[in-house]
N, C-alpha and C. Protein backbone atom coordinates (compact mmCIF):
# COMPACT_ATOMS: atom_id res chain seq x y z
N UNK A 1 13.17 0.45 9.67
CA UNK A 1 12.39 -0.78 9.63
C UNK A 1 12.04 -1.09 8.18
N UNK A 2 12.00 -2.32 7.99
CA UNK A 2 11.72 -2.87 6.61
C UNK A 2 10.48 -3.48 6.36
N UNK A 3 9.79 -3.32 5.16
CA UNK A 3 8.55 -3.78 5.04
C UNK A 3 8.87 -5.36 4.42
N UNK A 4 8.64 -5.97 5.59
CA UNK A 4 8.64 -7.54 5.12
C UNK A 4 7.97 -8.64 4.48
N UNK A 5 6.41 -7.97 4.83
CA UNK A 5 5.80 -9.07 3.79
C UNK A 5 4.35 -8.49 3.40
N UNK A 6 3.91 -8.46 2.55
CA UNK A 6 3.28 -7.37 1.83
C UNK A 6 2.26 -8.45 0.54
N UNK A 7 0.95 -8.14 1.63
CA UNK A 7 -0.21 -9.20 0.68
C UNK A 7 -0.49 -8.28 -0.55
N UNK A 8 -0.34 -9.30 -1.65
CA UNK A 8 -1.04 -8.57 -2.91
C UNK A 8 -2.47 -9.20 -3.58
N UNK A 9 -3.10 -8.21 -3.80
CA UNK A 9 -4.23 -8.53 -4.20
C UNK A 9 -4.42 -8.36 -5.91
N UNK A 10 -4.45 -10.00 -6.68
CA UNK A 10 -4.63 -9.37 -7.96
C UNK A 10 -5.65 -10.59 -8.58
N UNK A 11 -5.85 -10.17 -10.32
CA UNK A 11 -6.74 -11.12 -10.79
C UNK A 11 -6.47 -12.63 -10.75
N UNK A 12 -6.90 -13.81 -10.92
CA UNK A 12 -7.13 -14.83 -11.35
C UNK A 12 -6.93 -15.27 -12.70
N UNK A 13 -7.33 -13.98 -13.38
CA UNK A 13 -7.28 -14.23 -14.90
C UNK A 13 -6.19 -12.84 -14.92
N UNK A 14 -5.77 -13.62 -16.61
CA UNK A 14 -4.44 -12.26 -17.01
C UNK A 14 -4.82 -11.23 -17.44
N UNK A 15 -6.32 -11.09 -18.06
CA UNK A 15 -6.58 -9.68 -18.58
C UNK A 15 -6.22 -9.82 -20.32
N UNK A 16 -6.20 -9.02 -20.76
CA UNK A 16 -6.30 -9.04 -22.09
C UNK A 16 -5.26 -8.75 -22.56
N UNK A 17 -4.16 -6.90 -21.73
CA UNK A 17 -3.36 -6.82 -22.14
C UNK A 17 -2.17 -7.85 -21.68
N UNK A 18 -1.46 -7.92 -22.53
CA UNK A 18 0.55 -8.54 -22.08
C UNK A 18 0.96 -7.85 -20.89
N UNK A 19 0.64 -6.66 -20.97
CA UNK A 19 1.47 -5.61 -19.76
C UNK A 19 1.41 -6.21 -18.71
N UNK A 20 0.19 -6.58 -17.89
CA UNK A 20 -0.77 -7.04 -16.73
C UNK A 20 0.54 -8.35 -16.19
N UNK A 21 0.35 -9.37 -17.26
CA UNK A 21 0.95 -10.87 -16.95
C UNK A 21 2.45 -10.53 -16.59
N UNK A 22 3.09 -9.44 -17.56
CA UNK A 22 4.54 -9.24 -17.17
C UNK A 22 4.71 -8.43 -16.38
N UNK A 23 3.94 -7.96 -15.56
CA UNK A 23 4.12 -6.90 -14.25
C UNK A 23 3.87 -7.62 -13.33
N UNK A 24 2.73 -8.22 -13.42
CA UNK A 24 2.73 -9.40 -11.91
C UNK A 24 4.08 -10.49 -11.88
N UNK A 25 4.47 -10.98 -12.94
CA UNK A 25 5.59 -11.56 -12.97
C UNK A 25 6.53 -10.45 -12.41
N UNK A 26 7.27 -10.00 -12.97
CA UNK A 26 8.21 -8.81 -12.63
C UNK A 26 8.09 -8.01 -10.87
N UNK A 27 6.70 -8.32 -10.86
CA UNK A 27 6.68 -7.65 -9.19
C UNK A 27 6.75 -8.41 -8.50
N UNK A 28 6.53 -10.09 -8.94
CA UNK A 28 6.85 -10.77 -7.90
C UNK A 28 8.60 -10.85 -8.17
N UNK A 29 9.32 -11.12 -8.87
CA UNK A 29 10.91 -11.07 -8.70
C UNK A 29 11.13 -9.97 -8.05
N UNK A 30 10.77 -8.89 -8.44
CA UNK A 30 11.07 -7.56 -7.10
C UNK A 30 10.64 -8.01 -5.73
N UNK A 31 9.90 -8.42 -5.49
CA UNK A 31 9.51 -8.85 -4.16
C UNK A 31 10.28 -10.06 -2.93
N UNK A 32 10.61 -11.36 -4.53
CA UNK A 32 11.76 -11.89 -3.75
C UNK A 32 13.29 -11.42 -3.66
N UNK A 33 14.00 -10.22 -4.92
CA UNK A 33 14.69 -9.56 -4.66
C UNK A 33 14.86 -8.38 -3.63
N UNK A 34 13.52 -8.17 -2.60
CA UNK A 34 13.95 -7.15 -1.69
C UNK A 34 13.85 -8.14 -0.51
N UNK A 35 13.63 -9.44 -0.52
CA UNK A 35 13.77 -10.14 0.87
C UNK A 35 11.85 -9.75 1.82
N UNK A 36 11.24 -9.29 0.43
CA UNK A 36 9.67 -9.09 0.96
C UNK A 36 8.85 -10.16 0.60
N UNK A 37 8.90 -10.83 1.91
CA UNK A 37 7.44 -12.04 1.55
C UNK A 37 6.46 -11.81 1.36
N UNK A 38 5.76 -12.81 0.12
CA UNK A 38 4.83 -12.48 -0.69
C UNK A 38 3.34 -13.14 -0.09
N UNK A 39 1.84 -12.46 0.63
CA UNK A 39 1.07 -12.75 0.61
C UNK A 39 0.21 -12.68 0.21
N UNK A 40 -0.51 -13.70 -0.76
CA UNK A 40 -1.27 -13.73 -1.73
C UNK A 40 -2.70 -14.90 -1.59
N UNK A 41 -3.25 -15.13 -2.62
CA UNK A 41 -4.88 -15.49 -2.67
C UNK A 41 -4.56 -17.04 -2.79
N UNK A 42 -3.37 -17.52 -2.90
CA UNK A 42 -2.94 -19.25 -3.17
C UNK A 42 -3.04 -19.42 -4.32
N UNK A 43 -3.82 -18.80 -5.64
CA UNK A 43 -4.00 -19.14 -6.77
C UNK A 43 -2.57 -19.48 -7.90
N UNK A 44 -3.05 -20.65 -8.65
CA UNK A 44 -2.08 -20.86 -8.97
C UNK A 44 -1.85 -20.30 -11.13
N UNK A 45 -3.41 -19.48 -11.19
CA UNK A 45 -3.82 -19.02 -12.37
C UNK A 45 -3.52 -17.74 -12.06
N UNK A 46 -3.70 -17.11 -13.41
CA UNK A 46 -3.57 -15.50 -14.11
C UNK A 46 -2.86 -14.97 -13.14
N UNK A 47 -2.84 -13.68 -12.95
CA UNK A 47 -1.75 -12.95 -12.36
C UNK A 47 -1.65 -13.65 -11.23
N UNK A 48 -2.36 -13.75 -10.58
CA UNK A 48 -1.73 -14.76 -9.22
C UNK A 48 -0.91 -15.39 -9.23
N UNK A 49 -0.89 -16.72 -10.82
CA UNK A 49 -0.32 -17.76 -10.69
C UNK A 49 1.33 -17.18 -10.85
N UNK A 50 0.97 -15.99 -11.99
CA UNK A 50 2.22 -15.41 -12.20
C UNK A 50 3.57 -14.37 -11.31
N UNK A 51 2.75 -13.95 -10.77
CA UNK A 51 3.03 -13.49 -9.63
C UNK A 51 3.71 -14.17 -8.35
N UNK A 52 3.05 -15.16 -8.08
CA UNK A 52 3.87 -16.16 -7.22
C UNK A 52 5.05 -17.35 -7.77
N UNK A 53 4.45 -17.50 -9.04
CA UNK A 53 5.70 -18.35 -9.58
C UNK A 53 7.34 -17.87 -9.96
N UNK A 54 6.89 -16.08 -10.12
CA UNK A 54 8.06 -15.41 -10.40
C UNK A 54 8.90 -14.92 -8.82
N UNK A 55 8.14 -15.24 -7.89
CA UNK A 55 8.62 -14.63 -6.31
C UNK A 55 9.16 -16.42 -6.46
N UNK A 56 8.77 -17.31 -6.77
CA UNK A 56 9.50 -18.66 -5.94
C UNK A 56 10.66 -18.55 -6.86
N UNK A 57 10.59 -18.69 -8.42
CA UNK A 57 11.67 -18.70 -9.18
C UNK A 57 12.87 -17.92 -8.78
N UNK A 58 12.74 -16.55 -8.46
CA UNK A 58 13.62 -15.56 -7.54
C UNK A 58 14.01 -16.16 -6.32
N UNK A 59 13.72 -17.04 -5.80
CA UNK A 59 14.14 -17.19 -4.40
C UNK A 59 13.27 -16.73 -3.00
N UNK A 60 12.06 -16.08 -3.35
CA UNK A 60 11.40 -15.67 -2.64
C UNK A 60 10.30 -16.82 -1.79
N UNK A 61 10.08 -16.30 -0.72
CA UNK A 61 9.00 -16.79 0.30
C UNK A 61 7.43 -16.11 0.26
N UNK A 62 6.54 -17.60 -0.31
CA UNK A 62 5.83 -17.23 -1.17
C UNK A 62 4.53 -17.69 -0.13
N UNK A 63 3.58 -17.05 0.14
CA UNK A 63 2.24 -17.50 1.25
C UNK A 63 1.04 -17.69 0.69
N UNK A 64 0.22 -18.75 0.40
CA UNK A 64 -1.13 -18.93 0.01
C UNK A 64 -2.29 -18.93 1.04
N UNK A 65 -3.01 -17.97 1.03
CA UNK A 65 -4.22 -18.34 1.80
C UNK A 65 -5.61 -18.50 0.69
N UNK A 66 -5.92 -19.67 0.78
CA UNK A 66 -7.12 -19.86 0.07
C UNK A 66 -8.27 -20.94 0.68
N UNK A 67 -9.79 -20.24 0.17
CA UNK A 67 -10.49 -21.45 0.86
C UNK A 67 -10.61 -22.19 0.19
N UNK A 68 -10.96 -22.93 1.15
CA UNK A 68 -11.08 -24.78 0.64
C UNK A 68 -12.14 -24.94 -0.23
N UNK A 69 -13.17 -24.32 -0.71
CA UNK A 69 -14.01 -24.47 -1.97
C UNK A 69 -12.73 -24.07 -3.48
N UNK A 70 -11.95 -23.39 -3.09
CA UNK A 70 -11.39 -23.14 -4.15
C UNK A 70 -10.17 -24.17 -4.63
N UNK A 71 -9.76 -24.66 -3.19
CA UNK A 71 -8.80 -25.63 -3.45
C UNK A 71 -8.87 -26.94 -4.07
N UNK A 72 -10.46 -27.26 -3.33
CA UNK A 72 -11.26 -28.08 -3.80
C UNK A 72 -11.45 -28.30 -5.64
N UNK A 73 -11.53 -27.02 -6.18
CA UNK A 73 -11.20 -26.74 -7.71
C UNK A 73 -10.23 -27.21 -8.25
N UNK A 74 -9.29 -27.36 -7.42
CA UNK A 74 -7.68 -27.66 -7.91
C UNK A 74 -7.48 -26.10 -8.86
N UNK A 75 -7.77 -25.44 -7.90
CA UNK A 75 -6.97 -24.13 -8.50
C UNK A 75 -5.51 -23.44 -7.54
N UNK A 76 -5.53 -24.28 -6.36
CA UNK A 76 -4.17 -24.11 -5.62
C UNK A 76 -3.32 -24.16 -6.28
N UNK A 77 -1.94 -23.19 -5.54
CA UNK A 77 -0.61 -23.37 -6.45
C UNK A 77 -0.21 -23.94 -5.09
N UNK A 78 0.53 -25.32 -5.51
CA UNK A 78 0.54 -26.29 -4.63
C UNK A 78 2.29 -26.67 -4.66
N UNK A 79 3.03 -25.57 -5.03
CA UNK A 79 4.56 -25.32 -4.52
C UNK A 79 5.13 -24.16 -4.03
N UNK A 80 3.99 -23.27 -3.02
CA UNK A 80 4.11 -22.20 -2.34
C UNK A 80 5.38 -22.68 -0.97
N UNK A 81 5.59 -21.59 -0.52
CA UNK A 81 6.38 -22.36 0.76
C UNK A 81 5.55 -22.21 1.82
N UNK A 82 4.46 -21.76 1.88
CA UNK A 82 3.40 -22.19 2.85
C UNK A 82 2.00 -21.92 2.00
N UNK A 83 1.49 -22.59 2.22
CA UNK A 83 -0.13 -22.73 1.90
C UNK A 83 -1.21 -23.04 3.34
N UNK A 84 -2.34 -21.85 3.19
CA UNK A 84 -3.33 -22.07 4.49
C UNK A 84 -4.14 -22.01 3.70
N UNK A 85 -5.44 -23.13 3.79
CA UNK A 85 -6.70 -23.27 3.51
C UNK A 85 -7.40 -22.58 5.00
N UNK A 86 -8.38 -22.09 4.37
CA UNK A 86 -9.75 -21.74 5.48
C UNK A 86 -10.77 -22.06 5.03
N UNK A 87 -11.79 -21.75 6.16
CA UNK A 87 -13.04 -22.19 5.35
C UNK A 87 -13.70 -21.07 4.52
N UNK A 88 -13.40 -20.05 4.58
CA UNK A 88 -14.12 -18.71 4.04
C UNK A 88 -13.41 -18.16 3.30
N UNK A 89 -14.35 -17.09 2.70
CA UNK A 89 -13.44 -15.37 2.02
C UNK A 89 -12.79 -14.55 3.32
N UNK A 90 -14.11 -14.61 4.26
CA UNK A 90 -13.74 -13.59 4.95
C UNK A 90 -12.72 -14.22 6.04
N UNK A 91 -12.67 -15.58 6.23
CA UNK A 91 -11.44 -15.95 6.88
C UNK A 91 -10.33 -15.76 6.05
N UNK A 92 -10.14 -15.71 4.63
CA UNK A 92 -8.81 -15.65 3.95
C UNK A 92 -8.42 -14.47 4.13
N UNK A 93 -9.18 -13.40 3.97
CA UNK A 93 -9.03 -11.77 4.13
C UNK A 93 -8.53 -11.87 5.59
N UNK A 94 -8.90 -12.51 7.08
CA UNK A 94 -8.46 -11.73 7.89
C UNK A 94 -7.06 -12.96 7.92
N UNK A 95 -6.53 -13.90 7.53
CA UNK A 95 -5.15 -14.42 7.77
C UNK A 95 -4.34 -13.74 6.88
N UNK A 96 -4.97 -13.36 5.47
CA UNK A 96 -3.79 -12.47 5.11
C UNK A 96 -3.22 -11.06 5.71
N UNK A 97 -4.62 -10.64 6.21
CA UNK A 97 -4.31 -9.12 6.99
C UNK A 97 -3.39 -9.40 8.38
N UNK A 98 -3.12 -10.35 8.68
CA UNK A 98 -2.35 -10.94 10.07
C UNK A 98 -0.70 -10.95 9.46
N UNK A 99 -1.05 -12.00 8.39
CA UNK A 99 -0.19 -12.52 7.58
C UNK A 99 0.97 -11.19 7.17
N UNK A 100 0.61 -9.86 6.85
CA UNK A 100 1.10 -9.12 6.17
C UNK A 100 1.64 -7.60 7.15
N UNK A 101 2.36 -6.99 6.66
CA UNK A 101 2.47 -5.59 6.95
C UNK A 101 2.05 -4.60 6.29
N UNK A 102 1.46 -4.81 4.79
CA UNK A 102 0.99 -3.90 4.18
C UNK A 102 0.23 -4.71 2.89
N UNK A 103 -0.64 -3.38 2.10
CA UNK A 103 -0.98 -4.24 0.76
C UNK A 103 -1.11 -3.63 -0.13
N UNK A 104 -0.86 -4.49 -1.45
CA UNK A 104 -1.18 -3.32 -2.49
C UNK A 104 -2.24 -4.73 -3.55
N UNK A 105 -2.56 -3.51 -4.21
CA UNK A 105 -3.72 -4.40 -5.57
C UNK A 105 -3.31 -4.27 -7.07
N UNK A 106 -2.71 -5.18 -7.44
CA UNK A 106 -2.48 -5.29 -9.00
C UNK A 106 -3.70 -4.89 -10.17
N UNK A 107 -3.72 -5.03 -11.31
CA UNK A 107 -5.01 -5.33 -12.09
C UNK A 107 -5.52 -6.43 -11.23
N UNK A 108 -7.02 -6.84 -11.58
CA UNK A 108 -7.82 -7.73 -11.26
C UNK A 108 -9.45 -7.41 -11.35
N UNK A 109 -10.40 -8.13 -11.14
CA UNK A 109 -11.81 -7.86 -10.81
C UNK A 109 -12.74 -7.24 -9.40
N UNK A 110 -13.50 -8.03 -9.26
CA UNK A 110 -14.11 -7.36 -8.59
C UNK A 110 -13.72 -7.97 -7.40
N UNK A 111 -13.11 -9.15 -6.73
CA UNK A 111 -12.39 -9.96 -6.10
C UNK A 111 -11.69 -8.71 -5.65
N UNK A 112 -10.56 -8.30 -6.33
CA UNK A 112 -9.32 -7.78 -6.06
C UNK A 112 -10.40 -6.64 -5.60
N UNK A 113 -10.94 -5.78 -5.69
CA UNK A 113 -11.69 -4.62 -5.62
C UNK A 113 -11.98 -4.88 -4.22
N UNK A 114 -12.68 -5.83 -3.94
CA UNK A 114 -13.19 -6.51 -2.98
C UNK A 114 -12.56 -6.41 -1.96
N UNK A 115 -10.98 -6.99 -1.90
CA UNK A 115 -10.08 -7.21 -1.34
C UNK A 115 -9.34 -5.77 -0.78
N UNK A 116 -9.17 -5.15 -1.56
CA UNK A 116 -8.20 -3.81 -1.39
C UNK A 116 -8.85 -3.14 -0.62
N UNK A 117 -9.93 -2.81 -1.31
CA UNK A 117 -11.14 -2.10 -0.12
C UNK A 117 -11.47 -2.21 1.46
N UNK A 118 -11.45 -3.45 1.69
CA UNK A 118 -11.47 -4.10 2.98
C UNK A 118 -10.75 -3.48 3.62
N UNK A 119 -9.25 -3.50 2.76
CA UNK A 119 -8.20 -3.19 3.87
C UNK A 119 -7.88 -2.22 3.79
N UNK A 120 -8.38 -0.87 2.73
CA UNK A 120 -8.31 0.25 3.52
C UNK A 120 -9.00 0.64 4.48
N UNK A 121 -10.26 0.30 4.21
CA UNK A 121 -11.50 -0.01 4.92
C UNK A 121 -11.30 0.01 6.88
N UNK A 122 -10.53 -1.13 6.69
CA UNK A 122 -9.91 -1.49 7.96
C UNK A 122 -8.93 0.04 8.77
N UNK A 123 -7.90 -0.26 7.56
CA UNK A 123 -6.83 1.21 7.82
C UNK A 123 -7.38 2.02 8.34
N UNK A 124 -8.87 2.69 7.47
CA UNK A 124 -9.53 3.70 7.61
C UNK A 124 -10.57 4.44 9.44
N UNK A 125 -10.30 2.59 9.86
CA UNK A 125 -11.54 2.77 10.66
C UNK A 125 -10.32 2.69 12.14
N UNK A 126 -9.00 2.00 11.92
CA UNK A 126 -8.11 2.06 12.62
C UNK A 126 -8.17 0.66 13.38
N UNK A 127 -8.60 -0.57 12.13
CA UNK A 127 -8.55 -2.06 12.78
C UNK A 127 -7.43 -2.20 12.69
N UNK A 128 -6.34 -1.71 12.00
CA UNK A 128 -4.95 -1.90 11.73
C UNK A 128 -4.79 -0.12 11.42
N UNK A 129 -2.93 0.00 11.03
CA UNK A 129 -2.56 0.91 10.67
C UNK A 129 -1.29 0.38 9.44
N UNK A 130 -2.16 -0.32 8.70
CA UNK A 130 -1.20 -1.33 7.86
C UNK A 130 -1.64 -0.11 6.38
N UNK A 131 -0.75 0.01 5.38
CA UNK A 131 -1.07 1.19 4.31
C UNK A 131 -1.34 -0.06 3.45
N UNK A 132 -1.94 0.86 2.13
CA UNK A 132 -2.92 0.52 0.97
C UNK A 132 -2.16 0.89 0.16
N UNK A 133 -1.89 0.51 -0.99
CA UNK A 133 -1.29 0.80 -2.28
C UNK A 133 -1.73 0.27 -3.71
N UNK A 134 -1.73 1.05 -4.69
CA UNK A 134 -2.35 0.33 -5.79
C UNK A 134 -1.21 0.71 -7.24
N UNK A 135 -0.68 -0.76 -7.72
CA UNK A 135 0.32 -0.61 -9.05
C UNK A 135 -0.16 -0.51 -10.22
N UNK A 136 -0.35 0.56 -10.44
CA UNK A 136 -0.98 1.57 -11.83
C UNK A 136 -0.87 1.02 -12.88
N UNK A 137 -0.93 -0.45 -13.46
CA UNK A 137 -0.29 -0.96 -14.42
C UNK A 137 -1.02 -0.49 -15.74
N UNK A 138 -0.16 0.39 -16.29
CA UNK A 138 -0.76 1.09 -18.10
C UNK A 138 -2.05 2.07 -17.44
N UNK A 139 -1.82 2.19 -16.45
CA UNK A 139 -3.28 3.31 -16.29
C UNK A 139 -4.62 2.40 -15.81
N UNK A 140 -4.34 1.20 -15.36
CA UNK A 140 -5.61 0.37 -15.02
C UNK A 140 -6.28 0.97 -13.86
N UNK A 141 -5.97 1.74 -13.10
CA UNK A 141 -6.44 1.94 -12.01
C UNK A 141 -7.31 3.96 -11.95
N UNK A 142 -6.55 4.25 -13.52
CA UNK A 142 -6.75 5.85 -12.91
C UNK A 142 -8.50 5.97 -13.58
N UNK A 143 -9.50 4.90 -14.24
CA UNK A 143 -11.04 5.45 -13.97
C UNK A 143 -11.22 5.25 -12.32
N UNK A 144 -10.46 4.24 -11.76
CA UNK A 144 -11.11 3.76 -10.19
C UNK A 144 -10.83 5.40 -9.54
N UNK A 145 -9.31 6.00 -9.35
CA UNK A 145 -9.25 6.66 -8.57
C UNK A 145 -10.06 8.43 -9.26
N UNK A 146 -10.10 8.25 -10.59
CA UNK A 146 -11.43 9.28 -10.69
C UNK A 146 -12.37 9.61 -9.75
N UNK A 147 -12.95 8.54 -10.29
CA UNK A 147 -14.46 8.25 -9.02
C UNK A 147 -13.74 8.50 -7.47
N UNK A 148 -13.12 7.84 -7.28
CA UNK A 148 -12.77 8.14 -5.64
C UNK A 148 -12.62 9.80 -5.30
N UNK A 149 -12.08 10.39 -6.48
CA UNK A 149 -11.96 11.50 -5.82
C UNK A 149 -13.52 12.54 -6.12
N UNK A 150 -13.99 11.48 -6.67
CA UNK A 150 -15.33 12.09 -6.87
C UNK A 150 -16.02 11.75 -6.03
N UNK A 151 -16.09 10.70 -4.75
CA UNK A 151 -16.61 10.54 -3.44
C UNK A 151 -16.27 11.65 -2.56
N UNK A 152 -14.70 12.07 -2.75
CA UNK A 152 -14.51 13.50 -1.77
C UNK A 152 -15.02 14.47 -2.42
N UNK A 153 -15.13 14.73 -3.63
CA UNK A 153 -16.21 16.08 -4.38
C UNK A 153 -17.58 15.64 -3.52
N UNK A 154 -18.12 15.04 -3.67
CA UNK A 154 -19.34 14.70 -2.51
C UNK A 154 -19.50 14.31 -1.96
N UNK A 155 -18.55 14.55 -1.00
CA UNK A 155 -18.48 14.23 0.27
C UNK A 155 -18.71 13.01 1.30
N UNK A 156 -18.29 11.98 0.53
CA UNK A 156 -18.58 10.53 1.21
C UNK A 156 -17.17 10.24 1.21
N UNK A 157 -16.03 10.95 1.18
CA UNK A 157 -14.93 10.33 1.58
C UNK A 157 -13.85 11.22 2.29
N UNK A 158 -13.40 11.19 3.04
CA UNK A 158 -12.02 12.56 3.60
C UNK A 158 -11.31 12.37 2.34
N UNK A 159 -11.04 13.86 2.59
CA UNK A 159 -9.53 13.66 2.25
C UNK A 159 -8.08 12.84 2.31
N UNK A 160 -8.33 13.15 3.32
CA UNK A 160 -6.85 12.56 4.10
C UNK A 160 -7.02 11.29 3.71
N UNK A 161 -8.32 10.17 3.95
CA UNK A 161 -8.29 8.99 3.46
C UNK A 161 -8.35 8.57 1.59
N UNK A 162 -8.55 9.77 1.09
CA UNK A 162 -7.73 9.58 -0.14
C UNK A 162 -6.25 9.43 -0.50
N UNK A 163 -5.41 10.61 0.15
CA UNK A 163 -3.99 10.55 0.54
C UNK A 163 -3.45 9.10 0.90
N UNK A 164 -4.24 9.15 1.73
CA UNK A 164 -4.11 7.23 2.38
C UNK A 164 -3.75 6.32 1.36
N UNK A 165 -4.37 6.26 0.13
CA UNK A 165 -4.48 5.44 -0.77
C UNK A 165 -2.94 5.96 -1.54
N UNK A 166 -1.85 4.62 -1.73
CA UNK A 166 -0.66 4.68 -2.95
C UNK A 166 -1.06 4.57 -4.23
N UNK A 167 -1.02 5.20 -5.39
CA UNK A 167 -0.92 4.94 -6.30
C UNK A 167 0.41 5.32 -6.79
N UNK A 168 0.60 4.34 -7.77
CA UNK A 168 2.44 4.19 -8.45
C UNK A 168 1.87 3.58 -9.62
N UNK A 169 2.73 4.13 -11.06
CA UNK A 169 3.50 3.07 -11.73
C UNK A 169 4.32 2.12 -11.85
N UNK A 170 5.06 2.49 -10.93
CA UNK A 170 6.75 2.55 -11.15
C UNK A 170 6.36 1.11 -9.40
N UNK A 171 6.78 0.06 -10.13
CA UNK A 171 6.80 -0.94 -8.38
C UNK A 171 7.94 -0.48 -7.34
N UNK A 172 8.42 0.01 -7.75
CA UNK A 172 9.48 0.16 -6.65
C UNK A 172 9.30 1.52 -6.14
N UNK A 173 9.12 2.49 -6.89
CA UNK A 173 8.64 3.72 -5.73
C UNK A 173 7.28 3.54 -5.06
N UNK A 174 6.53 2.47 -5.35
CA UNK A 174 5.26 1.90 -4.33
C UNK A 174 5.85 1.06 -3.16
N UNK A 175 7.09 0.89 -3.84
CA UNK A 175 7.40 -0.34 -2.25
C UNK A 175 7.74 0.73 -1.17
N UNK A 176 8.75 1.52 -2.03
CA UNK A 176 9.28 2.89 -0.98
C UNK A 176 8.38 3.42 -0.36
N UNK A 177 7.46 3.92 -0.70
CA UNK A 177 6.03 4.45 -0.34
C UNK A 177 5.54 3.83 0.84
N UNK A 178 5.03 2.68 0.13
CA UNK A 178 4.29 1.60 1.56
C UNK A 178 5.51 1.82 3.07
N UNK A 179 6.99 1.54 2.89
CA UNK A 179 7.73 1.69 3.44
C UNK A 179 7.76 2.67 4.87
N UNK A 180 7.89 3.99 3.95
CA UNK A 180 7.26 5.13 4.70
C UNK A 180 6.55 5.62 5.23
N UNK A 181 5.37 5.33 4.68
CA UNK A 181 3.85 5.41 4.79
C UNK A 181 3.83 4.67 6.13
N UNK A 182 4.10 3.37 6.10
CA UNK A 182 4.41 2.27 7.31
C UNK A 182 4.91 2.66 8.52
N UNK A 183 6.03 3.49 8.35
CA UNK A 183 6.82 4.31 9.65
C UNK A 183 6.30 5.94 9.76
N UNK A 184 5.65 6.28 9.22
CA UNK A 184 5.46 7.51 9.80
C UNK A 184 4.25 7.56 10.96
N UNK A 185 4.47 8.93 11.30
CA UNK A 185 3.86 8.71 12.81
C UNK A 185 2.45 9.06 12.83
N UNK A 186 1.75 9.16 11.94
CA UNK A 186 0.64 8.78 10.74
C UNK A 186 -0.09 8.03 11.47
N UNK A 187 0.73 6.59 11.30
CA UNK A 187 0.63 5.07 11.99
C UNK A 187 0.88 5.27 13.11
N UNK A 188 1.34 5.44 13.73
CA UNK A 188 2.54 5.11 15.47
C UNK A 188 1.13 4.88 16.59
């Protein structure tokens, strides 16, 4: 079985370093090069914007869910091949979690933080059995997973639901990952 469409959660803004803007670019062409539709926040700025413009440029099938206060901004990217407004956050969070088979979180803020969490969150509690993944871009992610494993040093987190969590550099052994992760009997 193939992982087909796979919400990503990333910033709005590009961040400071170069790395950030050319990895969300670059992961979205990987994404329309594996035939994996892309579900994302609708934004048509910073890694978002980049991210989805490089999945349409590739040929890829590209999904916006955003609410309508934001659209209202004219911050929509408004040549997705589907775009859903809602009225909420927490309605955008649960059409993308419908929307998707898995997720991972790019750089981003507290949004993206926001976001990723949820859905292990979810994973964790067994609202889904959809996997979590996070793309290590330059090391952005390894103070977060410090601390996390410093929740299982004191004991506010399993184990196993650390395991749970992908971390990768490399986008393509995260896709493999999610992949697996997806079919094992883990999930079933």
């Amino acid at each position: 079985m193939k992982l087909h469409s796979l919400c990503v959660f990333c910033g709005s803004s590009s961040g400071i370093g170069p790395e950030y803007l050319a990895e969300a670019s670059s992961f979205g062409t990987l994404l329309a090069s594996e035939g994996i539709t892309l579900v994302y926040g609708g934004g048509n700025v910073g890694l978002m914007g980049a991210l989805a413009d490089a999945a349409l440029a590739a040929g890829g099938k590209v999904i916006g869910v955003i609410p309508l206060l934001l659209l209202e901004k004219e911050v929509a990217h408004m040549g997705l091949t589907e775009l859903h407004p809602v009225a909420s956050m927490h309605e955008r969070k649960m059409k993308m979690a419908l929307l998707s088979n898995a997720f991972v979180a790019l750089p981003g803020g507290i949004g993206t933080l926001d976001e990723i969490f949820e859905a292990t969150t979810w994973t964790q509690l067994g609202f889904h059995a959809k996997p979590c993944g996070f793309l290590n871009v330059a090391g952005f992610y390894d103070p977060l997973f410090d601390f996390i494993r410093q929740l299982v040093t004191e004991g506010f987190l399993n184990e196993k639901h650390l395991d749970s969590l992908l971390i990768e550099s490399d986008p393509r052994r995260l896709l493999k990952r999610l992949s697996a992760y997806q079919l094992s009997s883990k999930w079933s």
